[in-house]
Protein backbone atom coordinates (compact mmCIF):
# COMPACT_ATOMS: atom_id res chain seq x y z
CA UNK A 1 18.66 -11.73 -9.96
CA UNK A 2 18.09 -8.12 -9.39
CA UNK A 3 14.72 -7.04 -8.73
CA UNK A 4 12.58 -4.00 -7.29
CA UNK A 5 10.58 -4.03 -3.65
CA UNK A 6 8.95 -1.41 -2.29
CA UNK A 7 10.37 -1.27 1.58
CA UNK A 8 7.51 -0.02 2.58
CA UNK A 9 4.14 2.51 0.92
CA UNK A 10 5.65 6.16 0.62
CA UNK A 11 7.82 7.76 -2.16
CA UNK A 12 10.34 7.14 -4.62
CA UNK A 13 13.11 6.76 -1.54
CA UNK A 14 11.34 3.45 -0.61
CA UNK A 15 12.58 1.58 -3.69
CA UNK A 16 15.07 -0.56 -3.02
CA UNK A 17 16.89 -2.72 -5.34
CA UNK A 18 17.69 -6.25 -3.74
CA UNK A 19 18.55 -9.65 -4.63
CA UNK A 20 15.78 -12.33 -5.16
CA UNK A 21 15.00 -15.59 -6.53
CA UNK A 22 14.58 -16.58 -10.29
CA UNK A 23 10.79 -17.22 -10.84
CA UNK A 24 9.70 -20.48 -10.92
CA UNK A 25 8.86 -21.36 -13.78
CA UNK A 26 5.27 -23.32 -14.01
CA UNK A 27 3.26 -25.35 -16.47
CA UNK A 28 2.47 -23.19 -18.87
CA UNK A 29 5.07 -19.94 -18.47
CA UNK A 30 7.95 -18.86 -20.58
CA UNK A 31 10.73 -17.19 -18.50
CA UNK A 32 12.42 -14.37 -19.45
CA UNK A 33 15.41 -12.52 -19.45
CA UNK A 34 14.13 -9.00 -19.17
CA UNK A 35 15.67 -6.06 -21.30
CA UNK A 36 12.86 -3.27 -20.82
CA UNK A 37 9.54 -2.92 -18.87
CA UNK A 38 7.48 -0.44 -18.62
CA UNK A 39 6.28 1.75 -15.38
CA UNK A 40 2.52 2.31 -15.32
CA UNK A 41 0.43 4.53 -13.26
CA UNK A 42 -0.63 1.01 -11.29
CA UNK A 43 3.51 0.52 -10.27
CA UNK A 44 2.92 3.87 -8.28
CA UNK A 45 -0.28 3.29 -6.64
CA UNK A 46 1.44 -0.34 -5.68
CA UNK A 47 4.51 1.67 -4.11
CA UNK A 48 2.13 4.04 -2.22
CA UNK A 49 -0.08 1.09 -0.48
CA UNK A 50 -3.06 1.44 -2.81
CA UNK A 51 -3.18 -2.30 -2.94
CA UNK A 52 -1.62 -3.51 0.16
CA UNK A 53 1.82 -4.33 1.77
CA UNK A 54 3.03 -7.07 -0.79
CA UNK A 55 0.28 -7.53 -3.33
CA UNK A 56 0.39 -10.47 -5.73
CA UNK A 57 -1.29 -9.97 -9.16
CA UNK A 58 -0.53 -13.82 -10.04
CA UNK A 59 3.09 -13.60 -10.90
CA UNK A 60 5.34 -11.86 -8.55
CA UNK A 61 5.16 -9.80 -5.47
CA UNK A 62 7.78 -7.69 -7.55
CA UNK A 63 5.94 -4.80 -9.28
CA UNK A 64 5.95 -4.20 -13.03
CA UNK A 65 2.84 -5.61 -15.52
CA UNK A 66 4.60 -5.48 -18.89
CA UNK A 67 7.92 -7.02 -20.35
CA UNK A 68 10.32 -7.15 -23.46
CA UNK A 69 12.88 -10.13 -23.21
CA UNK A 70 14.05 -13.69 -24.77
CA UNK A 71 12.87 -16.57 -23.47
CA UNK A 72 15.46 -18.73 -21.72
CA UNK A 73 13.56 -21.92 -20.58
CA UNK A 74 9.93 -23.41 -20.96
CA UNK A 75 7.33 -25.02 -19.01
CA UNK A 76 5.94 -28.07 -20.26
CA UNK A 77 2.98 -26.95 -21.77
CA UNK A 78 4.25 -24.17 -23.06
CA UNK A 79 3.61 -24.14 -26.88
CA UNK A 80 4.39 -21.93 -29.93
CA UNK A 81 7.97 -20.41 -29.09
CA UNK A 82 11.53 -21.34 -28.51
CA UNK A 83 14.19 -20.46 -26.33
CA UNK A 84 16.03 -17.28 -27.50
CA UNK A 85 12.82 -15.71 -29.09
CA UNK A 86 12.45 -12.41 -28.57
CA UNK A 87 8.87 -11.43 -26.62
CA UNK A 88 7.10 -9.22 -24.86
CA UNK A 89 3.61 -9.13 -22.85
CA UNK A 90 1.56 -8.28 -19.99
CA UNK A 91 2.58 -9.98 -16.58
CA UNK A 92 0.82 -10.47 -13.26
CA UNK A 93 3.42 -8.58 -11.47
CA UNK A 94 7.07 -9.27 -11.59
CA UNK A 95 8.35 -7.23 -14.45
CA UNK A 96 10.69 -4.90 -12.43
CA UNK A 97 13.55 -7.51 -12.26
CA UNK A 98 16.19 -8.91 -14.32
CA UNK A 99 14.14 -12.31 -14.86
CA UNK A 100 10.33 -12.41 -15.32
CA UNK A 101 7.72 -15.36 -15.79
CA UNK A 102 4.96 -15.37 -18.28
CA UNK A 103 2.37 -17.13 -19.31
CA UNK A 104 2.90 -18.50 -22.44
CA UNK A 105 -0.75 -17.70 -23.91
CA UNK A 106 -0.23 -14.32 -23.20
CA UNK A 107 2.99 -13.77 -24.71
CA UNK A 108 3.62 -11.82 -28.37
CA UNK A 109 6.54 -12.32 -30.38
CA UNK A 110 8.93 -8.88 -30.61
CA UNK A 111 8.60 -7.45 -34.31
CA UNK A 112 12.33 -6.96 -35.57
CA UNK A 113 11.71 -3.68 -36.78
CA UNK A 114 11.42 -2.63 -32.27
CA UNK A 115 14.45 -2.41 -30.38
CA UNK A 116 13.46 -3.47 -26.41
CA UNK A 117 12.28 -0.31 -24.97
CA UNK A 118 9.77 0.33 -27.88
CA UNK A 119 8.51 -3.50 -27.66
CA UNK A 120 8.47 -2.79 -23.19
CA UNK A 121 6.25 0.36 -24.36
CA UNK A 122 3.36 -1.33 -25.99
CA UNK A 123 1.18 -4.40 -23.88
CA UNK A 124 -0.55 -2.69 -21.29
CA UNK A 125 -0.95 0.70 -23.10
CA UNK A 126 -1.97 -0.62 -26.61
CA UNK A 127 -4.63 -3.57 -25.17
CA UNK A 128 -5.60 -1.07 -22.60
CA UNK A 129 -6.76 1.27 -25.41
CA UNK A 130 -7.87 -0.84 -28.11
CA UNK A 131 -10.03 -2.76 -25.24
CA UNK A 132 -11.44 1.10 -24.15
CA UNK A 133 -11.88 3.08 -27.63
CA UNK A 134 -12.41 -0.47 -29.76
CA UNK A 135 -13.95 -3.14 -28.10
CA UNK A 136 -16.04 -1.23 -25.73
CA UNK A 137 -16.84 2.20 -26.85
CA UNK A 138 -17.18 1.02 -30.88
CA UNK A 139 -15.45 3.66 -32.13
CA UNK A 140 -16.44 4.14 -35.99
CA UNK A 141 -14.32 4.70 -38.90
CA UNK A 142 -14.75 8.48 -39.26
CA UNK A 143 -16.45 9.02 -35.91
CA UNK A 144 -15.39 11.05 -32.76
CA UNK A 145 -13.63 10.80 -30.05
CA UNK A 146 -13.10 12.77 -26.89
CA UNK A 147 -10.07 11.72 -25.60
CA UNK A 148 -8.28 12.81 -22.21
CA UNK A 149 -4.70 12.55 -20.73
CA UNK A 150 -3.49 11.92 -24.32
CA UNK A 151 0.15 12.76 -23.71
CA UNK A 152 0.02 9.53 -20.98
CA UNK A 153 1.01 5.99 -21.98
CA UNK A 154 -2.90 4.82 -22.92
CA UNK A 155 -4.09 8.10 -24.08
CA UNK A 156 -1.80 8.47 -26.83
CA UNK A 157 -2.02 4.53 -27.52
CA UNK A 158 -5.69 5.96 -27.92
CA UNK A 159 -5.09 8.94 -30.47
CA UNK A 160 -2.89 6.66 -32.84
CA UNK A 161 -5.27 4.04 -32.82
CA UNK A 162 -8.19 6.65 -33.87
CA UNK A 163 -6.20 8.43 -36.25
CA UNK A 164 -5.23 4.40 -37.80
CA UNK A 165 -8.91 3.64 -38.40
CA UNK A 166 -9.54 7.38 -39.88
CA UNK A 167 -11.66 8.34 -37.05
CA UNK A 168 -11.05 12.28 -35.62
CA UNK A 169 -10.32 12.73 -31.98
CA UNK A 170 -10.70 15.90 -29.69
CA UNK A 171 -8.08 15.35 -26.85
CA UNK A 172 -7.11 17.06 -23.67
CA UNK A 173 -3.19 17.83 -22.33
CA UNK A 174 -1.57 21.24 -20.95
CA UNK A 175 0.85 23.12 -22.74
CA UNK A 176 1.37 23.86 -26.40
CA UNK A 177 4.63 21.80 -26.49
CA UNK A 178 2.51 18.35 -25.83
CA UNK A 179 -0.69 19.48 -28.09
CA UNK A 180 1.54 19.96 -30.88
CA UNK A 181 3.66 16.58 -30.11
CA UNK A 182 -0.26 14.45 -29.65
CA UNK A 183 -1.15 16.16 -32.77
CA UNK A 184 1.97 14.63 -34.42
CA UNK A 185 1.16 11.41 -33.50
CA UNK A 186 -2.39 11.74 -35.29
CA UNK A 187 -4.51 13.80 -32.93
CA UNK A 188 -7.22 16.07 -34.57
CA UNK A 189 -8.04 19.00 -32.10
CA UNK A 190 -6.22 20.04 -29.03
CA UNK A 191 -7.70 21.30 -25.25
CA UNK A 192 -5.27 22.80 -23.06
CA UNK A 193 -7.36 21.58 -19.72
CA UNK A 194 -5.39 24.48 -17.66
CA UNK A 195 -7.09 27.57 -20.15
CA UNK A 196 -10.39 25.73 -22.32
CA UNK A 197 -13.33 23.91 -21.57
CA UNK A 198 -13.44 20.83 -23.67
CA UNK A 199 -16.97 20.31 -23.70
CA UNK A 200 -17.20 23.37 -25.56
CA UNK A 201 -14.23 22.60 -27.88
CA UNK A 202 -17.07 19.21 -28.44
CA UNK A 203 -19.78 21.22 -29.13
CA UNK A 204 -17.97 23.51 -31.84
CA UNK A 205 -16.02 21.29 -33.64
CA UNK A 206 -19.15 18.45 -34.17
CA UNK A 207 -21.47 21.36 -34.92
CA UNK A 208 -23.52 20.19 -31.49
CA UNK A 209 -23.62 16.93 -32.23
CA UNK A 210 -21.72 15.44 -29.37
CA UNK A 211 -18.82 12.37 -29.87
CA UNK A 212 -19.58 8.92 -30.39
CA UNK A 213 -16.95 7.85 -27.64
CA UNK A 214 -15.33 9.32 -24.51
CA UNK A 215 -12.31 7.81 -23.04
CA UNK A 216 -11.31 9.15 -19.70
CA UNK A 217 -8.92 8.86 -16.34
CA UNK A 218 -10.14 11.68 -14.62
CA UNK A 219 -12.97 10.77 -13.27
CA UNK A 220 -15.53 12.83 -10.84
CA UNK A 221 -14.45 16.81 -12.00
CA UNK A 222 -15.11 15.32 -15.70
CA UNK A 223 -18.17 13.35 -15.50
CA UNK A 224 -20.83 15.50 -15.76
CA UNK A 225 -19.07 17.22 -18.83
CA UNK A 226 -18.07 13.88 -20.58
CA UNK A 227 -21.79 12.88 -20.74
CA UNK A 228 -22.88 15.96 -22.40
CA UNK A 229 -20.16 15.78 -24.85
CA UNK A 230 -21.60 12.87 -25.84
CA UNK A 231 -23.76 11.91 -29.03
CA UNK A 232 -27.22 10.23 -28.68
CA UNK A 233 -26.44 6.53 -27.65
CA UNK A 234 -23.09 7.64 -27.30
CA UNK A 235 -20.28 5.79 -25.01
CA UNK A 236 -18.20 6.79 -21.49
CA UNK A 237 -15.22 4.25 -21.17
CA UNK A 238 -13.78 4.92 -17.69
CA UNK A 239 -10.44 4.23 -17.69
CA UNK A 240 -9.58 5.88 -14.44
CA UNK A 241 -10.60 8.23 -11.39
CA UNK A 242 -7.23 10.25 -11.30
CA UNK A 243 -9.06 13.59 -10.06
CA UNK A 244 -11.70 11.35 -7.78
CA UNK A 245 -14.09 8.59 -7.87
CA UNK A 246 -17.71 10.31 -6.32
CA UNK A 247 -19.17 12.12 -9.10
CA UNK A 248 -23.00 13.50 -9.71
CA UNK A 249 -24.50 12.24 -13.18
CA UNK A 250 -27.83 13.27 -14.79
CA UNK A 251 -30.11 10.28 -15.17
CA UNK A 252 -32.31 12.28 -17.66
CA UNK A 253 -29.36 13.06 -19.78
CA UNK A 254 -28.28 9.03 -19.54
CA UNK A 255 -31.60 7.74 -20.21
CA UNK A 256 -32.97 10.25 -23.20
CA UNK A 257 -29.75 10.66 -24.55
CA UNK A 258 -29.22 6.52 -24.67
CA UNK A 259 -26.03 6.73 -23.44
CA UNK A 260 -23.73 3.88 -22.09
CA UNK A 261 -21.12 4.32 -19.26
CA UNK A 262 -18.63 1.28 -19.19
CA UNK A 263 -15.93 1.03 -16.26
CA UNK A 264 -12.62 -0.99 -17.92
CA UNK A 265 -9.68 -1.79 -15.47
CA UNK A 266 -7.42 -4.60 -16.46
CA UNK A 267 -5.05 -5.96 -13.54
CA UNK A 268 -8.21 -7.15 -11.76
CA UNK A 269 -9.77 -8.63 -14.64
CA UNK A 270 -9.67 -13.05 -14.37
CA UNK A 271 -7.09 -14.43 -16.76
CA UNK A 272 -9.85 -15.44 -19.00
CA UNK A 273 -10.38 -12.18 -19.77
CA UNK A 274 -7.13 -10.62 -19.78
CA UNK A 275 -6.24 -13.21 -22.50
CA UNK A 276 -9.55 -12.14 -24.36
CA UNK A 277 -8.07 -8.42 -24.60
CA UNK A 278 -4.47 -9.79 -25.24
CA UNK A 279 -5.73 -12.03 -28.63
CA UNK A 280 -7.90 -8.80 -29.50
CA UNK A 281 -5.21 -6.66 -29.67
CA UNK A 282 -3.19 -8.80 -31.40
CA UNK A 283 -5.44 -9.86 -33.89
CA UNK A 284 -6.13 -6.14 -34.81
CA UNK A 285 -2.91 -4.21 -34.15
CA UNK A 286 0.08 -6.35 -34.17
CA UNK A 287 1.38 -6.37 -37.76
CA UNK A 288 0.86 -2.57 -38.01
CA UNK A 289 3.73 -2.34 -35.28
CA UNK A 290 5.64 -4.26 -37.26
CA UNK A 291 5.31 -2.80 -40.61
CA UNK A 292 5.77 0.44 -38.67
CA UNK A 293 2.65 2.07 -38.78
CA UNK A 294 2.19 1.80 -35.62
CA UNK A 295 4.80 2.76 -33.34
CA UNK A 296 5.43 3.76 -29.22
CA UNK A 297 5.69 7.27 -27.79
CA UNK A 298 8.96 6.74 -25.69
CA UNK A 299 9.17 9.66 -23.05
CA UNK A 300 12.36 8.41 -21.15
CA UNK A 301 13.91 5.26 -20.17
CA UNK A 302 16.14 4.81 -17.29
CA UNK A 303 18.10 1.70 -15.62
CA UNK A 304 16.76 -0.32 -13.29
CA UNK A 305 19.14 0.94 -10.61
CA UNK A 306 17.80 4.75 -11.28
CA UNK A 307 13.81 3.39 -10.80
CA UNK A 308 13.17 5.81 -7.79
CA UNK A 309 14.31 8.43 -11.08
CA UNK A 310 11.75 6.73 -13.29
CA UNK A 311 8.86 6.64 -10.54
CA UNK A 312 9.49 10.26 -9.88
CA UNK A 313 9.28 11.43 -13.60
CA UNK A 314 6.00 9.89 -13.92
CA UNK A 315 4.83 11.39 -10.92
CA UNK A 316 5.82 14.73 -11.73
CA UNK A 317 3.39 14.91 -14.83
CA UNK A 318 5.00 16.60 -17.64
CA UNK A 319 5.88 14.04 -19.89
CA UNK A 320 4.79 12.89 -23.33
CA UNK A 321 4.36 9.30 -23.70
CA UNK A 322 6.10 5.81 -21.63
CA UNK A 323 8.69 6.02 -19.19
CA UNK A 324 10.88 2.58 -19.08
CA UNK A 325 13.21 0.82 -17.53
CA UNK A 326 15.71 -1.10 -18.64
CA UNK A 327 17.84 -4.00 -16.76
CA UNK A 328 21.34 -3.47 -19.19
């Protein structure tokens, strides 16, 4: 098959696009011809040596976390598909090739209303979301949000799934172009980051009240801002530390206030628990996708021999929504 490898940690020009084995296909795994994946912010840090020279996230050495594909053969304790279905999921690696394993409890059949790309675009986004706004930060029906990044893969996952339970969300991007395109999507009130400061966009539009939940990949410039946005006993789900992980807190604020600061990252969570946010998500979110209220913000997609293309888009910042890849 055709799959990626990183030659060596540097830039898009050390993608290379070789020939490797067919995964192995073990106990409990479905394998997959792939027809989209997605590229996450983790597929760059990989390529750059955040994680070492050939890291293995329990599938694959090959990078990529999320597939679309039919299954072409089972392992033997694989239960509740057939070959030919159509699925997609959240993989330990591997996804950036022509052929991908997963494990069969963490797979979630393709709704026929989403072509491949849109069904590559969901997994890691939507779980990641649900698990940060949801599960962990509680957000209530009719409550606030502050929500950063939104025109990224998991921050507008985060504004639709607001807007789906009737909850309002303030959320951060640059440009008037991508406010008005998150505001499409179901966000309530837009920051430029580049010209307004959001925690006084907070402050205005709750009449001083603060929001229930903050949802951020920033990290250090934000923190001390993100806790005063918040509401008494409200919640700081840290998604990320894109602009730096040392930041200065006030303890008074966190204790009088009664706030809660949770940290969420999901490709070093134990299977156990990835499979806990999987079945959540599902449980929750999947028939809206297929009755189409819920669907993907596709930025771009781009064939798996263009992925140094792909990896440079995302780098470059300006786009609204996933970037894909496809192996047609």
């Amino acid at each position: 098959m055709k799959a990626i490898r990183y030659q060596e940690a540097g830039g898009p020009e050390v993608i290379q696009l070789i020939d490797a084995p067919i995964p192995v296909v073990r106990p409990h795994d479905l394998l997959v011809r792939v027809h989209a994946a997605g590229l996450n912010r983790a597929d760059i840090l990989q390529r750059q040596g955040f994680y070492g020279e050939q890291p293995d996230f329990g599938d694959s050495t090959v990078p990529g976390l999320e597939i679309a594909g039919n299954i072409v053969a089972m392992g033997t304790e694989a239960e509740g598909f057939q070959t030919d279905e159509r699925v997609m999921g959240i993989v330990g690696g591997g996804a950036h090739a022509e052929y991908a394993r997963i494990d069969s409890r963490m797979a979630m059949r393709v709704p026929e209303n989403l072509n491949w790309v849109q069904a590559a675009a969901i997994s890691e986004v939507f779980v990641t979301a649900h698990e940060a706004l949801l599960h962990l930060g509680e957000l209530p029906e009719n409550g606030w949000a502050l929500i950063h990044a939104a025109a990224g893969g998991v921050g507008s996952a985060a504004i639709m799934l607001a807007h789906a339970i009737g909850a309002h969300s303030i959320f951060t991007a640059s440009g008037a172009e991508r406010l008005e395109a998150i505001q499409s999507i179901g966000g309530s009130i837009g920051v430029d980051y580049r010209r307004q400061d959001f925690a006084e966009v907070v402050q205005h539009a709750t009449e001083g009240r603060g929001v229930d939940v903050v949802v951020d990949f920033i990290g250090a410039p934000y923190l001390g801002r993100n806790l005063s946005s918040l509401a008494e006993g409200g919640r700081l789900i840290q998604v990320g530390t894109l602009g730096g992980s040392e930041g200065t807190l006030s303890l008074d604020l966190l204790l009088h206030r009664h706030l809660r600061i949770f940290g969420t990252v999901m490709k070093s969570r134990c299977f156990e628990e990835k499979l806990a946010m999987v079945q959540r998500f599902r449980d929750r979110w999947l028939d809206s996708f297929a009755s189409g209220g819920l669907k993907p913000v596709i930025a771009q997609s781009y064939p798996l021999t263009e992925a140094g293309k792909a990896h440079a888009a995302m780098e470059a910042a300006g786009n609204f929504g996933r970037i894909l890849l496809t192996m047609e």
